[in-house]
C-alpha atoms as a PDB file:
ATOM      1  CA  UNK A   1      14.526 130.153  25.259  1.00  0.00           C
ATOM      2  CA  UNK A   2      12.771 127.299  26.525  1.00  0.00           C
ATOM      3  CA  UNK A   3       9.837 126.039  24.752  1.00  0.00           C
ATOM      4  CA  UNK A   4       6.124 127.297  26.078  1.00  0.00           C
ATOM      5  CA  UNK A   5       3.437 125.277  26.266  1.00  0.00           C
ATOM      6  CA  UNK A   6       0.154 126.470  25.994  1.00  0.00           C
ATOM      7  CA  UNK A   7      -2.069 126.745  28.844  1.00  0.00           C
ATOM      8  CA  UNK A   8      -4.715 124.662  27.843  1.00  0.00           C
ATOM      9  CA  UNK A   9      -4.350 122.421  24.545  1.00  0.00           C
ATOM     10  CA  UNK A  10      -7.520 120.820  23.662  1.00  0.00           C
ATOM     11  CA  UNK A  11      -7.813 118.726  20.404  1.00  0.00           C
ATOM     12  CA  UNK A  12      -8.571 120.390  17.297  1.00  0.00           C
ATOM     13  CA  UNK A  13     -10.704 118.718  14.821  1.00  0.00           C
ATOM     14  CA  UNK A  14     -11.375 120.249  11.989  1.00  0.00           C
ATOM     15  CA  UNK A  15     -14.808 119.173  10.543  1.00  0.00           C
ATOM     16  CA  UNK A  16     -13.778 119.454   6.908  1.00  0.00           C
ATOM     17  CA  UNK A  17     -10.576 120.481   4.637  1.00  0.00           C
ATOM     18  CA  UNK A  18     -12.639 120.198   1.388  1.00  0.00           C
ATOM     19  CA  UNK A  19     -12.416 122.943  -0.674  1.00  0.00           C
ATOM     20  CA  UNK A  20     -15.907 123.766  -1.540  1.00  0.00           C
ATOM     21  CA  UNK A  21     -15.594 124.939  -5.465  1.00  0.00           C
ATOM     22  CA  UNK A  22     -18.065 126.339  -7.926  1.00  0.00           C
ATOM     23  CA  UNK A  23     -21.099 125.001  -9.930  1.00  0.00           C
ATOM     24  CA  UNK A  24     -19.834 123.325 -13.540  1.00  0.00           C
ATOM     25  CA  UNK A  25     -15.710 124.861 -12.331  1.00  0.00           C
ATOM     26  CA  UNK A  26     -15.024 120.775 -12.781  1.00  0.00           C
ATOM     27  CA  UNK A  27     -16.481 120.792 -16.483  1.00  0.00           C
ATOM     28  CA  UNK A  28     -15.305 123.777 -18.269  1.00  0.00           C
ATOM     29  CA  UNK A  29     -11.880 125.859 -18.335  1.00  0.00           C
ATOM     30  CA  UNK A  30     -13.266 128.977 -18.262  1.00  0.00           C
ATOM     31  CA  UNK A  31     -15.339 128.637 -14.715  1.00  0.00           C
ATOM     32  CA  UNK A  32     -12.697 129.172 -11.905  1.00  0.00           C
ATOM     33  CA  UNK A  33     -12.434 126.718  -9.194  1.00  0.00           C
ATOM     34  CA  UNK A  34     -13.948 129.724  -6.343  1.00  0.00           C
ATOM     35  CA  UNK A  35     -17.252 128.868  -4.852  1.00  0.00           C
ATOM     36  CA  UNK A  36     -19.578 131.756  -5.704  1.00  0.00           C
ATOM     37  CA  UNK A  37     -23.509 130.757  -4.585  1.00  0.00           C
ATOM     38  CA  UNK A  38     -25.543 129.770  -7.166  1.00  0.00           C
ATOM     39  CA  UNK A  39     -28.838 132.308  -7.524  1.00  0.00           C
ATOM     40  CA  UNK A  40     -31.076 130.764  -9.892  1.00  0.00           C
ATOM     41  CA  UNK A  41     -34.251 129.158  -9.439  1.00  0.00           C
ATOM     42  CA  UNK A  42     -33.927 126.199 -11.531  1.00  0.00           C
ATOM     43  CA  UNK A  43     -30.579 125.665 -10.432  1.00  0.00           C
ATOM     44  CA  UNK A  44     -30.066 122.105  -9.447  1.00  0.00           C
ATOM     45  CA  UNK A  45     -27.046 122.984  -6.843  1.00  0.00           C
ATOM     46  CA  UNK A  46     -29.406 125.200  -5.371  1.00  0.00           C
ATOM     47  CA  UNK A  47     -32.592 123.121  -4.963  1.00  0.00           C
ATOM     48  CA  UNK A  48     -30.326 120.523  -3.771  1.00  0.00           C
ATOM     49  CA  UNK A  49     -30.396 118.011  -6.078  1.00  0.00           C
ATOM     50  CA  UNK A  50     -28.761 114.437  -5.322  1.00  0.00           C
ATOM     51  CA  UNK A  51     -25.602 113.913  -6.686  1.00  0.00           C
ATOM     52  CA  UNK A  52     -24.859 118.100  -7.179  1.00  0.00           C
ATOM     53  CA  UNK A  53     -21.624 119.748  -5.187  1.00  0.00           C
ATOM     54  CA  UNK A  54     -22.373 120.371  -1.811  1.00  0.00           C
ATOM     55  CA  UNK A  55     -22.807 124.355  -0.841  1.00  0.00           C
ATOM     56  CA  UNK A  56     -21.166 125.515   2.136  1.00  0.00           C
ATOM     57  CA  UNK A  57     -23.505 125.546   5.080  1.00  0.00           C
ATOM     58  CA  UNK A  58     -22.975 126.716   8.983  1.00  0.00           C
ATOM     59  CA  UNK A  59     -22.835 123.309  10.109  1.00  0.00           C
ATOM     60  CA  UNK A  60     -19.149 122.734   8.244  1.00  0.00           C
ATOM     61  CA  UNK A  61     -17.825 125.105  10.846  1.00  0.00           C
ATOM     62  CA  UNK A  62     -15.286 123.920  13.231  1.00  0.00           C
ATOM     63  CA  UNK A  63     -15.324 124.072  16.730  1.00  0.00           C
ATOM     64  CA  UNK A  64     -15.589 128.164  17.737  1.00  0.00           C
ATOM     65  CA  UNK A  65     -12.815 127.145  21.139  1.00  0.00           C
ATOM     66  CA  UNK A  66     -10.461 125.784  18.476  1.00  0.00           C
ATOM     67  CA  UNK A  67     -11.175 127.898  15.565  1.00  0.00           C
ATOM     68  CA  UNK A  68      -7.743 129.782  14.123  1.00  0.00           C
ATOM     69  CA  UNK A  69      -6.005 127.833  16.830  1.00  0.00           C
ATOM     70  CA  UNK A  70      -2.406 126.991  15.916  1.00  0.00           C
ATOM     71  CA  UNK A  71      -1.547 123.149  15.795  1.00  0.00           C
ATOM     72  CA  UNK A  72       0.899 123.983  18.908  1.00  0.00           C
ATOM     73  CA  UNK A  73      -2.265 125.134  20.454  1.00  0.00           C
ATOM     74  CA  UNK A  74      -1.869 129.141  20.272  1.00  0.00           C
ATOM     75  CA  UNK A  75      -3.242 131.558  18.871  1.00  0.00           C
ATOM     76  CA  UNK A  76      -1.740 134.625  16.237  1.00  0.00           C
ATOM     77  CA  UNK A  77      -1.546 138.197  17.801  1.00  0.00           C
ATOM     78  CA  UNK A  78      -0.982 141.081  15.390  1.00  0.00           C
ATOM     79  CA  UNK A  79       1.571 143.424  16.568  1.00  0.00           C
ATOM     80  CA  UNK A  80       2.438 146.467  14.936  1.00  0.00           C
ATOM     81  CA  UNK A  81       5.085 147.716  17.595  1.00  0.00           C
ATOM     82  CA  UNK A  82       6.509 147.291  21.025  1.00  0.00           C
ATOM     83  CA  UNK A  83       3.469 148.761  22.432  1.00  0.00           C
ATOM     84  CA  UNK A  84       1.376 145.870  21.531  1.00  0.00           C
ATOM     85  CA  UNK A  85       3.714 143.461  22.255  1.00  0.00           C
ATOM     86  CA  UNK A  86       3.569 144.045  25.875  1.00  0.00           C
ATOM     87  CA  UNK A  87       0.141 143.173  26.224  1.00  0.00           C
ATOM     88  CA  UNK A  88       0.896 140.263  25.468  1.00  0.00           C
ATOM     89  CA  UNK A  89       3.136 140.503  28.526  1.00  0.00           C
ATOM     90  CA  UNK A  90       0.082 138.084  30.650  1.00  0.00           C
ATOM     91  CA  UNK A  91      -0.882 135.737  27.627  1.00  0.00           C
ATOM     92  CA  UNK A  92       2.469 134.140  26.313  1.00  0.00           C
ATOM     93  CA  UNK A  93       0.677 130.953  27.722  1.00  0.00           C
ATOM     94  CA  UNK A  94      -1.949 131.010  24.727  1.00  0.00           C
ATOM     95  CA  UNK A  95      -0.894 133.609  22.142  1.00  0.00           C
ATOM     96  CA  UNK A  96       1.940 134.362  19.766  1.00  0.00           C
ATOM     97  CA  UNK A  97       3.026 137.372  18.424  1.00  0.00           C
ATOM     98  CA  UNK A  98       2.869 137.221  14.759  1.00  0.00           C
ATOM     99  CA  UNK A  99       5.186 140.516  13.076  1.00  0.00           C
ATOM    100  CA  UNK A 100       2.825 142.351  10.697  1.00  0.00           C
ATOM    101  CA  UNK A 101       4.202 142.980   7.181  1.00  0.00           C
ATOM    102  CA  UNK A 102       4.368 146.539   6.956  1.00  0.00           C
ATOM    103  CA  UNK A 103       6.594 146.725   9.899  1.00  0.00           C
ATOM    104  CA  UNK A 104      10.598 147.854   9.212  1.00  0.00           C
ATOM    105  CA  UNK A 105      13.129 145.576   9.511  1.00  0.00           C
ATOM    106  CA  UNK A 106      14.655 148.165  12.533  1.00  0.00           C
ATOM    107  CA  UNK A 107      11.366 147.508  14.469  1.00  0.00           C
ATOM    108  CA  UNK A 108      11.164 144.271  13.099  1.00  0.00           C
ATOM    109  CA  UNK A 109      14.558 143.454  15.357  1.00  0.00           C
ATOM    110  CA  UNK A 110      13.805 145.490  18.416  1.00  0.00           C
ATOM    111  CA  UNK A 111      10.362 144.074  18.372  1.00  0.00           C
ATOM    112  CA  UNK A 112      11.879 140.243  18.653  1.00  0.00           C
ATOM    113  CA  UNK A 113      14.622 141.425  21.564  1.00  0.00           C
ATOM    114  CA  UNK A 114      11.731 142.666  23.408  1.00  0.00           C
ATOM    115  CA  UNK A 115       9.669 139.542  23.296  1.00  0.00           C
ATOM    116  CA  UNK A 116      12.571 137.361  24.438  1.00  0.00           C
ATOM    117  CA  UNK A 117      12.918 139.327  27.114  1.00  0.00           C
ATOM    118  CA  UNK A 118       9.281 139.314  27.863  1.00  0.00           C
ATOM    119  CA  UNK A 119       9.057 135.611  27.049  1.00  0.00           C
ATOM    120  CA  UNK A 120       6.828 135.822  24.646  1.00  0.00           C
ATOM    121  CA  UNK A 121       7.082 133.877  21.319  1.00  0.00           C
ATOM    122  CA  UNK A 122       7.744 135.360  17.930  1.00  0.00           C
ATOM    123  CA  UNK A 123       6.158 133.209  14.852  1.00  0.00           C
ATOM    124  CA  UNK A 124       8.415 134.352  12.570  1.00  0.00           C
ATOM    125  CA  UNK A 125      11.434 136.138  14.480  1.00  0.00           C
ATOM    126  CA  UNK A 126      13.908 136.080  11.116  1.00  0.00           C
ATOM    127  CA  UNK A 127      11.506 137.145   8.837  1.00  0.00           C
ATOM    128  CA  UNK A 128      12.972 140.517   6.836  1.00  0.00           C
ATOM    129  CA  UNK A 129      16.312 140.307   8.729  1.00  0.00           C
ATOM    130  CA  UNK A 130      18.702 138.598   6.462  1.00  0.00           C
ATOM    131  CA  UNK A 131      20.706 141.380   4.345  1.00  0.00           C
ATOM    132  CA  UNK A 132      19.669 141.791   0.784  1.00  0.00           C
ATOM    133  CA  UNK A 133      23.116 142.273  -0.269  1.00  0.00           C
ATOM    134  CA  UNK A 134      24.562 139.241   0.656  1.00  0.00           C
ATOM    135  CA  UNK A 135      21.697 137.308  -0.800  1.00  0.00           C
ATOM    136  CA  UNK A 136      21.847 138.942  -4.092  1.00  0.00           C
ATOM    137  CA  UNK A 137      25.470 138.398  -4.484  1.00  0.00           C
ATOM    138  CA  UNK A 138      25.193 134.610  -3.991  1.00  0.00           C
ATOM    139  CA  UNK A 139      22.023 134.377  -6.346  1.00  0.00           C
ATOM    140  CA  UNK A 140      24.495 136.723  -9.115  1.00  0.00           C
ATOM    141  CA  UNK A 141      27.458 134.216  -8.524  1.00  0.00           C
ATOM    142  CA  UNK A 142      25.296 131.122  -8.988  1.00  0.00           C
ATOM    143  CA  UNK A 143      23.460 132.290 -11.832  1.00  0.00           C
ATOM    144  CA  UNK A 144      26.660 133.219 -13.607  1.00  0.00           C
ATOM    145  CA  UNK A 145      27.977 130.215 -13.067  1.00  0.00           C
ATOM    146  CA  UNK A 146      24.821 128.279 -14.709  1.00  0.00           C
ATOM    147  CA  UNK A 147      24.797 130.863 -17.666  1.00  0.00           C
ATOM    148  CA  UNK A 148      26.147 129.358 -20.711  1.00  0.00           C
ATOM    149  CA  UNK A 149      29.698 130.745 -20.395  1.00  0.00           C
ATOM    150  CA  UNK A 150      30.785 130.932 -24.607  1.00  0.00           C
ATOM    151  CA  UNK A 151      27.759 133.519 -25.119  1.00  0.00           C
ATOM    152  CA  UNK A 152      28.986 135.956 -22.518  1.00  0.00           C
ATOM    153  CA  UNK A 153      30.101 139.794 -23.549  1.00  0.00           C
ATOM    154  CA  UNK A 154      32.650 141.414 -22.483  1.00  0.00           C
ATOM    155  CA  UNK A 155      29.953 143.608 -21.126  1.00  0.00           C
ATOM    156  CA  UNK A 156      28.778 140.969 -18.925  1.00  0.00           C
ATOM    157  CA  UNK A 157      32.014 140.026 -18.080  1.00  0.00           C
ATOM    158  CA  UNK A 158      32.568 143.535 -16.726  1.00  0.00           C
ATOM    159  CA  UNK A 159      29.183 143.612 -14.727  1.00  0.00           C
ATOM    160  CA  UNK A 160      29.971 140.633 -13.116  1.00  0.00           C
ATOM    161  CA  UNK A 161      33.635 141.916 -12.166  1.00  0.00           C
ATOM    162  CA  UNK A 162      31.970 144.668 -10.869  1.00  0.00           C
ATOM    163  CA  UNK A 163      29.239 142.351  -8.666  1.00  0.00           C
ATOM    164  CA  UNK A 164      32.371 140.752  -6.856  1.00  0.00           C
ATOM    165  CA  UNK A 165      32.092 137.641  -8.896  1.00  0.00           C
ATOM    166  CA  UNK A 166      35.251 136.155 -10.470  1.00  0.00           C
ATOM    167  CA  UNK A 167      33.782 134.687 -13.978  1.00  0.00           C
ATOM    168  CA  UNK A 168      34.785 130.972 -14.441  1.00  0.00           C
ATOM    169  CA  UNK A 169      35.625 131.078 -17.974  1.00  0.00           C
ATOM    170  CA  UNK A 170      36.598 127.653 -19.358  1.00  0.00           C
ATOM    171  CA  UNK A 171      40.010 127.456 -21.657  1.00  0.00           C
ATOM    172  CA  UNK A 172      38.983 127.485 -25.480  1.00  0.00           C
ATOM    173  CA  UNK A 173      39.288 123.820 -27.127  1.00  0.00           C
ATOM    174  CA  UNK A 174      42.297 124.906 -29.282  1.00  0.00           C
ATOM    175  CA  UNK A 175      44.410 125.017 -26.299  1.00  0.00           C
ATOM    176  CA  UNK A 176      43.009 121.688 -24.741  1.00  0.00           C
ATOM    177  CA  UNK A 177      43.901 120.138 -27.944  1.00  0.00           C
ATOM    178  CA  UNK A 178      47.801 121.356 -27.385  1.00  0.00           C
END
């Protein structure tokens, strides 16, 4: 599919990427890092003292044309099935469709051959599609392999035999010796 380009792409600025974090988080373990607003009336972040963390005010925001833009310059659509997909059917220029999490990997599929037929980009079109199976059998296999092989039971010999992997077992010294 050839790449779309947005309609319109103006620059996004983003005003600030500080993380705004809470009063005395940067002195003691205990305080997490989350702002929270301070509510005291001697409190020195709350007069606004010189030299105190800054509190998140409305004129941080970013732009409100650019705001939860993509860096490609689009914009995420939700879509839960094909249904919603096709409204999208008009504004492939400025959205993407962006695959919910609760939807089944069956729907998941049919929902991405529908939007390349529409035209219509999918953010993450692989997402849930890769078999489980074949993934767990290569993470078994390379995990046996790291394992330390001399502590292995015949137990775990026998699981693995039974996972598809051939065990790589090396000779015992006595025999390298002869």
């Amino acid at each position: 599919m050839a790449a779309l380009r947005p309609h319109m792409k103006p620059k996004i600025i983003k005003k600030s990427t500080k993380k705004f974090i809470g009063h005395q988080s940067d002195q003691y373990v205990k305080i997490k890092l989350n702002w929270w607003k301070p509510r005291g009336i001697n409190n020195r972040v709350q007069r606004i003292f010189k030299g105190q963390i800054l509190m998140p005010k409305f004129g941080y925001e970013n732009n409100k044309k650019t705001k939860h833009m993509l860096p490609r310059g689009f914009w995420n659509f939700l879509v839960h099935n094909i249904k919603e997909l096709e409204v999208l059917l008009m504004c492939n220029k400025s959205y993407y469709a962006e695959i919910t999490y609760n939807v089944s990997s069956n729907n998941c599929k049919a929902i991405v051959e529908r939007a390349a037929k529409l035209a219509i980009r999918v953010t993450s079109p692989n997402a849930r599609l890769s078999s489980e199976e074949n993934e767990w059998t290569v993470h078994t296999h390379i995990f046996f392999v790291c394992l330390n092989k001399s502590t292995k039971t015949a137990k775990q010999k026998m699981m693995y035999q039974a996972w598809g992997c051939t065990p790589i077992i090396p000779a015992p010294l006595e025999a390298k010796a002869k």
